[in-house]
PDB file of N, CA and C in Angstrom:
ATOM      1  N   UNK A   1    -122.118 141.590   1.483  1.00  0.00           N
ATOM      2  CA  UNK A   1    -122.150 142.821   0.716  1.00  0.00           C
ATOM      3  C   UNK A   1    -120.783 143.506   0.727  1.00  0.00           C
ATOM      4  N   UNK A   2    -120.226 143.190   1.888  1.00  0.00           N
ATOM      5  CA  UNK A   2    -118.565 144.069   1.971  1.00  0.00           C
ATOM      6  C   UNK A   2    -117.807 143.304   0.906  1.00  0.00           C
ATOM      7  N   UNK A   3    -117.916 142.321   0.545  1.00  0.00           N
ATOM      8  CA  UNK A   3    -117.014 141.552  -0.014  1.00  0.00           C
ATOM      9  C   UNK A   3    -116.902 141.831  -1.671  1.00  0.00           C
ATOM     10  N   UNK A   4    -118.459 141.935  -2.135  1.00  0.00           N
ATOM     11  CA  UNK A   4    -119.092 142.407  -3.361  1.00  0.00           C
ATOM     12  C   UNK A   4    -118.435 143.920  -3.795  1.00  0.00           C
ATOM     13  N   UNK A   5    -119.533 144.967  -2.398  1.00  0.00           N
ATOM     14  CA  UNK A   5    -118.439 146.293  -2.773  1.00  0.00           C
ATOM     15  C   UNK A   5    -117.026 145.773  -3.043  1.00  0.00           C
ATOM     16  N   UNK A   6    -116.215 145.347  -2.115  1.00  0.00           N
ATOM     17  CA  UNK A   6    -114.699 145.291  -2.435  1.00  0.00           C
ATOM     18  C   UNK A   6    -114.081 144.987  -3.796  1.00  0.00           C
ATOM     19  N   UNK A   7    -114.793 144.076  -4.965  1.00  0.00           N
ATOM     20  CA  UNK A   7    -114.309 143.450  -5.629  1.00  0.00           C
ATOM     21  C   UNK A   7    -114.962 144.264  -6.946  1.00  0.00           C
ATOM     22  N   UNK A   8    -117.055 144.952  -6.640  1.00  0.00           N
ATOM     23  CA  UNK A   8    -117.360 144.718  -7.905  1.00  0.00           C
ATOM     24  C   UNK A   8    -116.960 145.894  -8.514  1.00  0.00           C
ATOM     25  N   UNK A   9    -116.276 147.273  -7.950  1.00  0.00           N
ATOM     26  CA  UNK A   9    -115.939 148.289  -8.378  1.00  0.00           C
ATOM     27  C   UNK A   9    -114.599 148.020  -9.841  1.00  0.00           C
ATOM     28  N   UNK A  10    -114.005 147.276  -9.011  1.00  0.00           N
ATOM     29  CA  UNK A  10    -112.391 147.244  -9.683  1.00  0.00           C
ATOM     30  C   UNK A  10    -112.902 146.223 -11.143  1.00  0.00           C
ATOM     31  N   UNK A  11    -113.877 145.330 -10.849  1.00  0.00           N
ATOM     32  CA  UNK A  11    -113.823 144.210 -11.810  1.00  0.00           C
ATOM     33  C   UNK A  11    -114.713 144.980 -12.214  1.00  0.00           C
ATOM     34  N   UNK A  12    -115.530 145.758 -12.710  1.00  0.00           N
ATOM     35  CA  UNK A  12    -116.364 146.866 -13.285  1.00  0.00           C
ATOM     36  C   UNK A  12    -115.431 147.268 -14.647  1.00  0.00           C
ATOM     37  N   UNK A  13    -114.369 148.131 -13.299  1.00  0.00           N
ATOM     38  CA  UNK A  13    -113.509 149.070 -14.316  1.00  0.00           C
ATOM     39  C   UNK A  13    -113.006 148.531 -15.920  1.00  0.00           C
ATOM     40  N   UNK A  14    -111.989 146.935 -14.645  1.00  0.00           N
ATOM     41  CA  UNK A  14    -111.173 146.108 -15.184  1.00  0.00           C
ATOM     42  C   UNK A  14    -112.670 146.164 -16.657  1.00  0.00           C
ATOM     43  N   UNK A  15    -113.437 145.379 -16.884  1.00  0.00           N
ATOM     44  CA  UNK A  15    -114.272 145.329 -17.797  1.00  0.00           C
ATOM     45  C   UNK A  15    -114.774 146.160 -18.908  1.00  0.00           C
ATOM     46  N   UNK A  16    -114.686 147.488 -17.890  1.00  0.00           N
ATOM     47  CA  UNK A  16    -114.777 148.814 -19.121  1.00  0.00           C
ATOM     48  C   UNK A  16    -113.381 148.809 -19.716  1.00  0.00           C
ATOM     49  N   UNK A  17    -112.153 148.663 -19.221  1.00  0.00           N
ATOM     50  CA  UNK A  17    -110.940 148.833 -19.917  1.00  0.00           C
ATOM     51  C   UNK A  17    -110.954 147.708 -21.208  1.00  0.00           C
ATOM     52  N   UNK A  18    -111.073 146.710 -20.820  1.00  0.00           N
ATOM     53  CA  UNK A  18    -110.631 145.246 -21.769  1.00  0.00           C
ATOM     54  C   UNK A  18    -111.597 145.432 -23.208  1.00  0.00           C
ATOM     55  N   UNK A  19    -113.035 145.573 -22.808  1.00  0.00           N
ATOM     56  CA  UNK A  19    -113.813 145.837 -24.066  1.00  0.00           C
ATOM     57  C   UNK A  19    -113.648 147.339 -24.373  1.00  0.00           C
ATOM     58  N   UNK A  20    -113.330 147.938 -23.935  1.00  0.00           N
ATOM     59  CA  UNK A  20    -112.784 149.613 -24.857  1.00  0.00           C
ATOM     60  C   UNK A  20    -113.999 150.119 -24.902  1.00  0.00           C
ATOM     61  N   UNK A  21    -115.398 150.091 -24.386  1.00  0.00           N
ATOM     62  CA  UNK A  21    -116.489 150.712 -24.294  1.00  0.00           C
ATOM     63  C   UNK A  21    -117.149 150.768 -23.248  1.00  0.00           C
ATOM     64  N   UNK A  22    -118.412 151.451 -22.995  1.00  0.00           N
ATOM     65  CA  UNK A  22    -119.261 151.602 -22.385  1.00  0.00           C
ATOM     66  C   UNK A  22    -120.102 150.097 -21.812  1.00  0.00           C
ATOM     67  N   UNK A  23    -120.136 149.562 -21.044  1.00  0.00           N
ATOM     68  CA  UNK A  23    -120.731 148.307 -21.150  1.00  0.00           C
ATOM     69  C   UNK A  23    -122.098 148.234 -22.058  1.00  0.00           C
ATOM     70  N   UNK A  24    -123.052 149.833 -21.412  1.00  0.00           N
ATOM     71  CA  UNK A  24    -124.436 149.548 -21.377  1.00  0.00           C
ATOM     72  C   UNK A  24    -124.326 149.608 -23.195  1.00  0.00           C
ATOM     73  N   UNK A  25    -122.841 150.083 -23.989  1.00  0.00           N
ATOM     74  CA  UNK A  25    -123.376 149.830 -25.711  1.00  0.00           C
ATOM     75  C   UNK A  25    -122.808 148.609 -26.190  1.00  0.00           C
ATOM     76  N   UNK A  26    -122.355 147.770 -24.949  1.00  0.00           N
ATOM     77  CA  UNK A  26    -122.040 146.834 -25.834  1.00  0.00           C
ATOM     78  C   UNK A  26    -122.019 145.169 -25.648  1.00  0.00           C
ATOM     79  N   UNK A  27    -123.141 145.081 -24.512  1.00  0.00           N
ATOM     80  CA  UNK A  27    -123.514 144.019 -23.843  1.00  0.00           C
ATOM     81  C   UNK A  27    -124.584 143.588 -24.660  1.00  0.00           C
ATOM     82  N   UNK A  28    -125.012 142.100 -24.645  1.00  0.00           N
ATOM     83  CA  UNK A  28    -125.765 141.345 -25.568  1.00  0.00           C
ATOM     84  C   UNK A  28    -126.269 140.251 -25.172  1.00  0.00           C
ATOM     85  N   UNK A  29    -127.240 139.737 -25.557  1.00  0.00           N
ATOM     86  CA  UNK A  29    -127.913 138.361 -25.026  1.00  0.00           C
ATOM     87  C   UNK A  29    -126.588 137.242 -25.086  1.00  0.00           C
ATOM     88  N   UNK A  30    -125.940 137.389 -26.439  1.00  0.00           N
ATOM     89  CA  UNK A  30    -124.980 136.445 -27.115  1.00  0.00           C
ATOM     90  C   UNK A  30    -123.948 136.440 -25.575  1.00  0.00           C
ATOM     91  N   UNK A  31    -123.675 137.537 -24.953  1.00  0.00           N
ATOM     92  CA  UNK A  31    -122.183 137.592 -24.268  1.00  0.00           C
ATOM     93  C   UNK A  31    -122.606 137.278 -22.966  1.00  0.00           C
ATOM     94  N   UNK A  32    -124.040 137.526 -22.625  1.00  0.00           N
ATOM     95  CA  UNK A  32    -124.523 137.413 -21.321  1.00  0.00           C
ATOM     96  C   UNK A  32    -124.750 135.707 -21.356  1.00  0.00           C
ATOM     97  N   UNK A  33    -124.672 134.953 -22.473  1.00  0.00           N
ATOM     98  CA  UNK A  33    -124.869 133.849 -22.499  1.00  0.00           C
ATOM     99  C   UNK A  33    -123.718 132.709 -22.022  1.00  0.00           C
ATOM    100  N   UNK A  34    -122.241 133.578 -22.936  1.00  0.00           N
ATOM    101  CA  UNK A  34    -121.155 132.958 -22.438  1.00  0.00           C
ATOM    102  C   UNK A  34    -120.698 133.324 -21.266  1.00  0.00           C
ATOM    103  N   UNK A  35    -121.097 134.059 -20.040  1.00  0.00           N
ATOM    104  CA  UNK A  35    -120.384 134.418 -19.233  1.00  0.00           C
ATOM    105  C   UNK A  35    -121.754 133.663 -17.978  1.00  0.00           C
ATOM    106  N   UNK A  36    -122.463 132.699 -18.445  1.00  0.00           N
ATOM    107  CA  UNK A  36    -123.736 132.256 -17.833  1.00  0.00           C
ATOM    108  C   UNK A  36    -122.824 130.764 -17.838  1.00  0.00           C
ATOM    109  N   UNK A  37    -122.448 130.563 -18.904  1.00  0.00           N
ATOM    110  CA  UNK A  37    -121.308 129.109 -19.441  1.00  0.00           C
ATOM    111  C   UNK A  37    -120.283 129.404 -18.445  1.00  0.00           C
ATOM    112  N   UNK A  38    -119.384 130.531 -18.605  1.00  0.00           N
ATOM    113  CA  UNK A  38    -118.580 130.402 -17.339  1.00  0.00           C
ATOM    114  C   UNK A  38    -118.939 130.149 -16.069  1.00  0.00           C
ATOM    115  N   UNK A  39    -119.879 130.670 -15.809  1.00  0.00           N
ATOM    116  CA  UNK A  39    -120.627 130.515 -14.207  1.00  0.00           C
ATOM    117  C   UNK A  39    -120.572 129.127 -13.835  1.00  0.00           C
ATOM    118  N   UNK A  40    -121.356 128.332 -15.072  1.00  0.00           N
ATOM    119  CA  UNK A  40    -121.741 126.311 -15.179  1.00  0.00           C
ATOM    120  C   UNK A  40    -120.335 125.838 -14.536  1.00  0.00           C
ATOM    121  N   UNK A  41    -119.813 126.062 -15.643  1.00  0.00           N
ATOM    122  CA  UNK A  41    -118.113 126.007 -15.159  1.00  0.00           C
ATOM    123  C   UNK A  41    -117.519 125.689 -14.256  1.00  0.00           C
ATOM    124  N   UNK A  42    -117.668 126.835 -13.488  1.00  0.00           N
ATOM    125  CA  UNK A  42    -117.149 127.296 -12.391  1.00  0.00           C
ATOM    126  C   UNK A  42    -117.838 126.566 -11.117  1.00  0.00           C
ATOM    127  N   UNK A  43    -119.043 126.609 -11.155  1.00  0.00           N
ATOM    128  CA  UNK A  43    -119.910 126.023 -10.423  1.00  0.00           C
ATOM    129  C   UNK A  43    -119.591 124.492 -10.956  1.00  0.00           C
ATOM    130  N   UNK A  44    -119.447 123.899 -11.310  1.00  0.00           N
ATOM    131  CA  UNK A  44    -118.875 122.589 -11.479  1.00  0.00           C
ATOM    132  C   UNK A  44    -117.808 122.186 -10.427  1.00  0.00           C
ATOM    133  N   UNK A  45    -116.893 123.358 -10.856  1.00  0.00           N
ATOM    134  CA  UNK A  45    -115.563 123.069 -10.642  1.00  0.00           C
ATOM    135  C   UNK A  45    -115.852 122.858  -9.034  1.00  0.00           C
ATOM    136  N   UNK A  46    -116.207 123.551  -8.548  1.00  0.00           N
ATOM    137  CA  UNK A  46    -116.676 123.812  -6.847  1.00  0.00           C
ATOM    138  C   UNK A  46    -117.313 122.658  -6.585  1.00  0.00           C
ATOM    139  N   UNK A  47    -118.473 122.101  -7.443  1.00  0.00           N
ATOM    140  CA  UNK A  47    -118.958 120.302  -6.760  1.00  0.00           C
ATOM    141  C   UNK A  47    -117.882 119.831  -7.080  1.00  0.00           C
ATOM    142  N   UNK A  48    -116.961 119.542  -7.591  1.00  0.00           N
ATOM    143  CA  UNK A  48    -116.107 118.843  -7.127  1.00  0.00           C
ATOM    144  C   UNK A  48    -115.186 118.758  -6.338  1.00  0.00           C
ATOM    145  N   UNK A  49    -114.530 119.942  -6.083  1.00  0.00           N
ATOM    146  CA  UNK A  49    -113.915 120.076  -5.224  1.00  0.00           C
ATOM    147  C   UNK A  49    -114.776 119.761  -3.763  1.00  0.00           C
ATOM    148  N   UNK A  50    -116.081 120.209  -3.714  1.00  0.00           N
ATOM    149  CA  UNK A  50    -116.512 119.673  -2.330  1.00  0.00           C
ATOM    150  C   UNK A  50    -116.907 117.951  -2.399  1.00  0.00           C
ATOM    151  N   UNK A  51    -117.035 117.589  -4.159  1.00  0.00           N
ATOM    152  CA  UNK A  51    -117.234 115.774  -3.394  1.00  0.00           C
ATOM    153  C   UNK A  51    -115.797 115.663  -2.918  1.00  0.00           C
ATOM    154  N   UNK A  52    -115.145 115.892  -3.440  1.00  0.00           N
ATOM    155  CA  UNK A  52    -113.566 115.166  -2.975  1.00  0.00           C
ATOM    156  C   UNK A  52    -113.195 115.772  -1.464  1.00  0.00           C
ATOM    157  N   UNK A  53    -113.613 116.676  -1.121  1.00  0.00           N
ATOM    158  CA  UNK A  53    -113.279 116.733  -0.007  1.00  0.00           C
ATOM    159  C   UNK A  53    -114.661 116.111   1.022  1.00  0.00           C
ATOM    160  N   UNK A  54    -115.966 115.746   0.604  1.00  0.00           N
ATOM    161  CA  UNK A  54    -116.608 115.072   1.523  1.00  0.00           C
ATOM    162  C   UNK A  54    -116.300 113.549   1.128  1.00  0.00           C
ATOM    163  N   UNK A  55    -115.433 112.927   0.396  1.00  0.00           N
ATOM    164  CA  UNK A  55    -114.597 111.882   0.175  1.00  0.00           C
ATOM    165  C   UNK A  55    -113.825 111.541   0.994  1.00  0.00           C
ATOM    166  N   UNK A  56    -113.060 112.134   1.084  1.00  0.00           N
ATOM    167  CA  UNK A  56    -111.921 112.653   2.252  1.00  0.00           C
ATOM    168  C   UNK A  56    -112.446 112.575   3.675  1.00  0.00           C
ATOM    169  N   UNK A  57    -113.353 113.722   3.684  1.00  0.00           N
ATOM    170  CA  UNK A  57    -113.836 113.455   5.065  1.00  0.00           C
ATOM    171  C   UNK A  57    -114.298 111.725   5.579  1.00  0.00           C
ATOM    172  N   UNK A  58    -115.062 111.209   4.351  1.00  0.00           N
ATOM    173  CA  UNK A  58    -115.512 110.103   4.586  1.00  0.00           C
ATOM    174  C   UNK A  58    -114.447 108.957   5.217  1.00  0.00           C
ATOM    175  N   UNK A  59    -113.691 108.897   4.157  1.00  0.00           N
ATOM    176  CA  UNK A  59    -112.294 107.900   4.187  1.00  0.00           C
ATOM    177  C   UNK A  59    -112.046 108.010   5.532  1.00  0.00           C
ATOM    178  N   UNK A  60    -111.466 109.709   6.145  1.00  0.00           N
ATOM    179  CA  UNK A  60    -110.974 109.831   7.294  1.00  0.00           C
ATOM    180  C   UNK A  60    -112.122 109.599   8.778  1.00  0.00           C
ATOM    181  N   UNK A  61    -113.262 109.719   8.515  1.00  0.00           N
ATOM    182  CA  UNK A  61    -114.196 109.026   9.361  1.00  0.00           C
ATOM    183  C   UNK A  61    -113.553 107.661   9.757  1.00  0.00           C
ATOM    184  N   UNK A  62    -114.137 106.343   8.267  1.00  0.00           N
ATOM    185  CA  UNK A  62    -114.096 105.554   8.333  1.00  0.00           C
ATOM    186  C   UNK A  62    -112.593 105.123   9.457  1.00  0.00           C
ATOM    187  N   UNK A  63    -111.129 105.908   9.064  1.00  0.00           N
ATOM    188  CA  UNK A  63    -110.008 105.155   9.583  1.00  0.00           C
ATOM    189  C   UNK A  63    -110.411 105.700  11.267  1.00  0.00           C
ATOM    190  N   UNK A  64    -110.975 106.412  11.645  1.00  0.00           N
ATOM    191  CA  UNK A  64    -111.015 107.176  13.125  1.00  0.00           C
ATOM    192  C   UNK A  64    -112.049 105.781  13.899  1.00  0.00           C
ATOM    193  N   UNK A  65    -113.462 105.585  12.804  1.00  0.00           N
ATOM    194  CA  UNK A  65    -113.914 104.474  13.311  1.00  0.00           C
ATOM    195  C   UNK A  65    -113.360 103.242  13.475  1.00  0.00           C
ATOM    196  N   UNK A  66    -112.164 102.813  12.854  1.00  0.00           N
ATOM    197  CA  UNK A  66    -111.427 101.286  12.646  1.00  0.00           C
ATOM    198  C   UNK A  66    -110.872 101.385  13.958  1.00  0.00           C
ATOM    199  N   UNK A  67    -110.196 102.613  14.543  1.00  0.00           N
ATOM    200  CA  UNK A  67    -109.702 103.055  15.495  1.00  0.00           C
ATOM    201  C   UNK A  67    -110.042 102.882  17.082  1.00  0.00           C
ATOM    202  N   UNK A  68    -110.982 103.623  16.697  1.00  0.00           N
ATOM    203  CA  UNK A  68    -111.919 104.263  18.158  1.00  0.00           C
ATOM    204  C   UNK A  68    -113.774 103.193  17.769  1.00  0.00           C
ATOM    205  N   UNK A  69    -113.571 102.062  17.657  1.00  0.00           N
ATOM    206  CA  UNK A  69    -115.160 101.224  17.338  1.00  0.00           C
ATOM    207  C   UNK A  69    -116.072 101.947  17.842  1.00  0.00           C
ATOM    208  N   UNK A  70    -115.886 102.282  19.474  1.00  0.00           N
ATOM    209  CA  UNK A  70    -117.109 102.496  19.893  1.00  0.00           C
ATOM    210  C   UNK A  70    -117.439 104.307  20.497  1.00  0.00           C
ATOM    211  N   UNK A  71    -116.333 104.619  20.071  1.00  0.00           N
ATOM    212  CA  UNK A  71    -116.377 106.278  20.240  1.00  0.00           C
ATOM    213  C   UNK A  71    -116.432 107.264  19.052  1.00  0.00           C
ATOM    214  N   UNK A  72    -117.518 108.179  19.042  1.00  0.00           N
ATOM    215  CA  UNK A  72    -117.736 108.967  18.000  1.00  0.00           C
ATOM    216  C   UNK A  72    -116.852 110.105  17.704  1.00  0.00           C
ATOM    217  N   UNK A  73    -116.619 110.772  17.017  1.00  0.00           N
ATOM    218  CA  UNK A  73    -115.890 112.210  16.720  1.00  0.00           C
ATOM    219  C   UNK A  73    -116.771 113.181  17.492  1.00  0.00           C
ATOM    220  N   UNK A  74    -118.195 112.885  17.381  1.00  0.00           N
ATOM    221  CA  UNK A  74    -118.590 114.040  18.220  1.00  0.00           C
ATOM    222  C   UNK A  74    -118.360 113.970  19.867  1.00  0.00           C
ATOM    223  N   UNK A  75    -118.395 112.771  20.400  1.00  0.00           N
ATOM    224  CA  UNK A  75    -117.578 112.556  21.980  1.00  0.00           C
ATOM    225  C   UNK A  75    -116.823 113.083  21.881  1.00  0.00           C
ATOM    226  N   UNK A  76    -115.350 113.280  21.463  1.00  0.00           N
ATOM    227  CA  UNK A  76    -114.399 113.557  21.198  1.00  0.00           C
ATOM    228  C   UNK A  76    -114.100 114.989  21.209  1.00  0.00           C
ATOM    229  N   UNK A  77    -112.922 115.308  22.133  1.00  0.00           N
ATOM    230  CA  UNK A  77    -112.551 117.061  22.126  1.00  0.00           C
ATOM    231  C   UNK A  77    -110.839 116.998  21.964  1.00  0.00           C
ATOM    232  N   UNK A  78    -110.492 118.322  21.783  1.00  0.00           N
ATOM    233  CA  UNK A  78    -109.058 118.436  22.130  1.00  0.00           C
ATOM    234  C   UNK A  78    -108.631 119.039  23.004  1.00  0.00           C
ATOM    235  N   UNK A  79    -107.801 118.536  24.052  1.00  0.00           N
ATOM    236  CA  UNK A  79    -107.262 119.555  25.086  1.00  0.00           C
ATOM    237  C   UNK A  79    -106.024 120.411  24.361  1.00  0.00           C
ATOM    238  N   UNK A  80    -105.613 121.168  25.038  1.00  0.00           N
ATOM    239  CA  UNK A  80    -104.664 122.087  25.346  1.00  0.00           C
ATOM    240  C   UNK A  80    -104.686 122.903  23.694  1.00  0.00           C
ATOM    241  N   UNK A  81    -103.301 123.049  23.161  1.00  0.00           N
ATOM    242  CA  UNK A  81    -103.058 123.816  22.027  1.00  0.00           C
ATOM    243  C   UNK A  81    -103.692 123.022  20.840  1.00  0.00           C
ATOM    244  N   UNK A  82    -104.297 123.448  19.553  1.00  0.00           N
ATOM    245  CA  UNK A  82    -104.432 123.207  18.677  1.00  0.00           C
ATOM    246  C   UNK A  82    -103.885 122.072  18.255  1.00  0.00           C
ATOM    247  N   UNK A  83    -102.748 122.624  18.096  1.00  0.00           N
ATOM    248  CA  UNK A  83    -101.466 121.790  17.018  1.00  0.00           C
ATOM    249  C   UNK A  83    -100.858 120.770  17.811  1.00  0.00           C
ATOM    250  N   UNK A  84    -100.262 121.079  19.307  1.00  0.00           N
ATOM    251  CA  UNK A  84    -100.077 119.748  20.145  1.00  0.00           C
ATOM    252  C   UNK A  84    -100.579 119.412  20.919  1.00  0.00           C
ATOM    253  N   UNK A  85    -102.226 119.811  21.131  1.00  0.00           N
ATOM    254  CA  UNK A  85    -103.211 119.106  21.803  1.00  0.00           C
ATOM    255  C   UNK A  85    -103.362 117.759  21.693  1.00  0.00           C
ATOM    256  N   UNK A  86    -104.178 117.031  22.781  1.00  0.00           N
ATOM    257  CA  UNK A  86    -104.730 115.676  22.386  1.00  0.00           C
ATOM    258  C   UNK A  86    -106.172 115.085  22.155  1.00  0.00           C
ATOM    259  N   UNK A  87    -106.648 114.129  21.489  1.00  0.00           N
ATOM    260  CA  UNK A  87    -107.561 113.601  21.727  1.00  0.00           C
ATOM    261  C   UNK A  87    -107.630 113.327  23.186  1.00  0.00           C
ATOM    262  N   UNK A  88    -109.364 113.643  23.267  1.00  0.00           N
ATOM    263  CA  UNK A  88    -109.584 113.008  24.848  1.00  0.00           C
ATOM    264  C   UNK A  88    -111.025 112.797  24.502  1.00  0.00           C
ATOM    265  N   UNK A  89    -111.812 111.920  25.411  1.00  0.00           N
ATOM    266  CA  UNK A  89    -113.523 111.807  25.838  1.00  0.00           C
ATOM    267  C   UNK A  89    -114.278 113.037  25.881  1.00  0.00           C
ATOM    268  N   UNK A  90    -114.964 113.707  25.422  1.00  0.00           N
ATOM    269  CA  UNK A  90    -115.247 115.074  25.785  1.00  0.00           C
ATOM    270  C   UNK A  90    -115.719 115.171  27.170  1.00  0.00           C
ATOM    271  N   UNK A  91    -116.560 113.679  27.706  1.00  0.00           N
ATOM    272  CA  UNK A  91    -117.278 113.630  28.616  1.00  0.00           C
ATOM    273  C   UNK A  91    -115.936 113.734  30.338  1.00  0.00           C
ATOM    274  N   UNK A  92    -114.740 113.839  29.738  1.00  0.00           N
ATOM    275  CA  UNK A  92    -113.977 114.279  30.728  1.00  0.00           C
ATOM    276  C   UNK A  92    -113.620 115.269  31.131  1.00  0.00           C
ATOM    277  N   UNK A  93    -114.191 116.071  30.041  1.00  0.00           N
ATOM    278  CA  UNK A  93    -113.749 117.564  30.312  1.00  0.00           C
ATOM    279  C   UNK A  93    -114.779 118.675  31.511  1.00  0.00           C
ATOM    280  N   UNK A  94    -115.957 117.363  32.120  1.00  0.00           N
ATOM    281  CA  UNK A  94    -116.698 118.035  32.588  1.00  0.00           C
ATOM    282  C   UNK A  94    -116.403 118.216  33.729  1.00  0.00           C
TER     283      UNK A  94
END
């Protein structure tokens, strides 16, 4: 809901400015239709972007398994910093 308030005030306005009226005189089945088309759209655009990145993920599975045969990603932790941490066994960390 914070995110909604934040955005739907301004994109409100923005909307009353661009069409030069009142929304409630000048909204229509016709316009509510194309902006239902943008949504499709848009929502498209987003499955794809998530197959390609569960693509990705896949690919990068597969090379971790060519790797590591018999150890999973979920065994698997990182020690120390993020960025120059290492792979390790998770089961060592106990």
């Amino acid at each position: 809901m914070a995110r909604f308030n934040e955005l739907a005030g301004k994109k409100y306005d923005a909307g009353q400015k661009e069409h030069g009226s009142c929304l409630d005189d000048t909204v229509t089945p016709e316009k509510m239709e194309e902006e239902v088309i943008d949504m499709w759209h848009y929502l498209q655009s987003l499955r794809e972007q998530n197959r390609k990145l569960l693509d990705t993920n896949q690919s990068l599975q597969r090379m971790i398994d060519d790797v590591t045969p018999n150890v999973s990603v979920s065994d698997m932790a990182i020690t120390g910093d993020e960025d120059e941490g290492e792979w390790v066994d998770a089961g060592q960390l106990d």
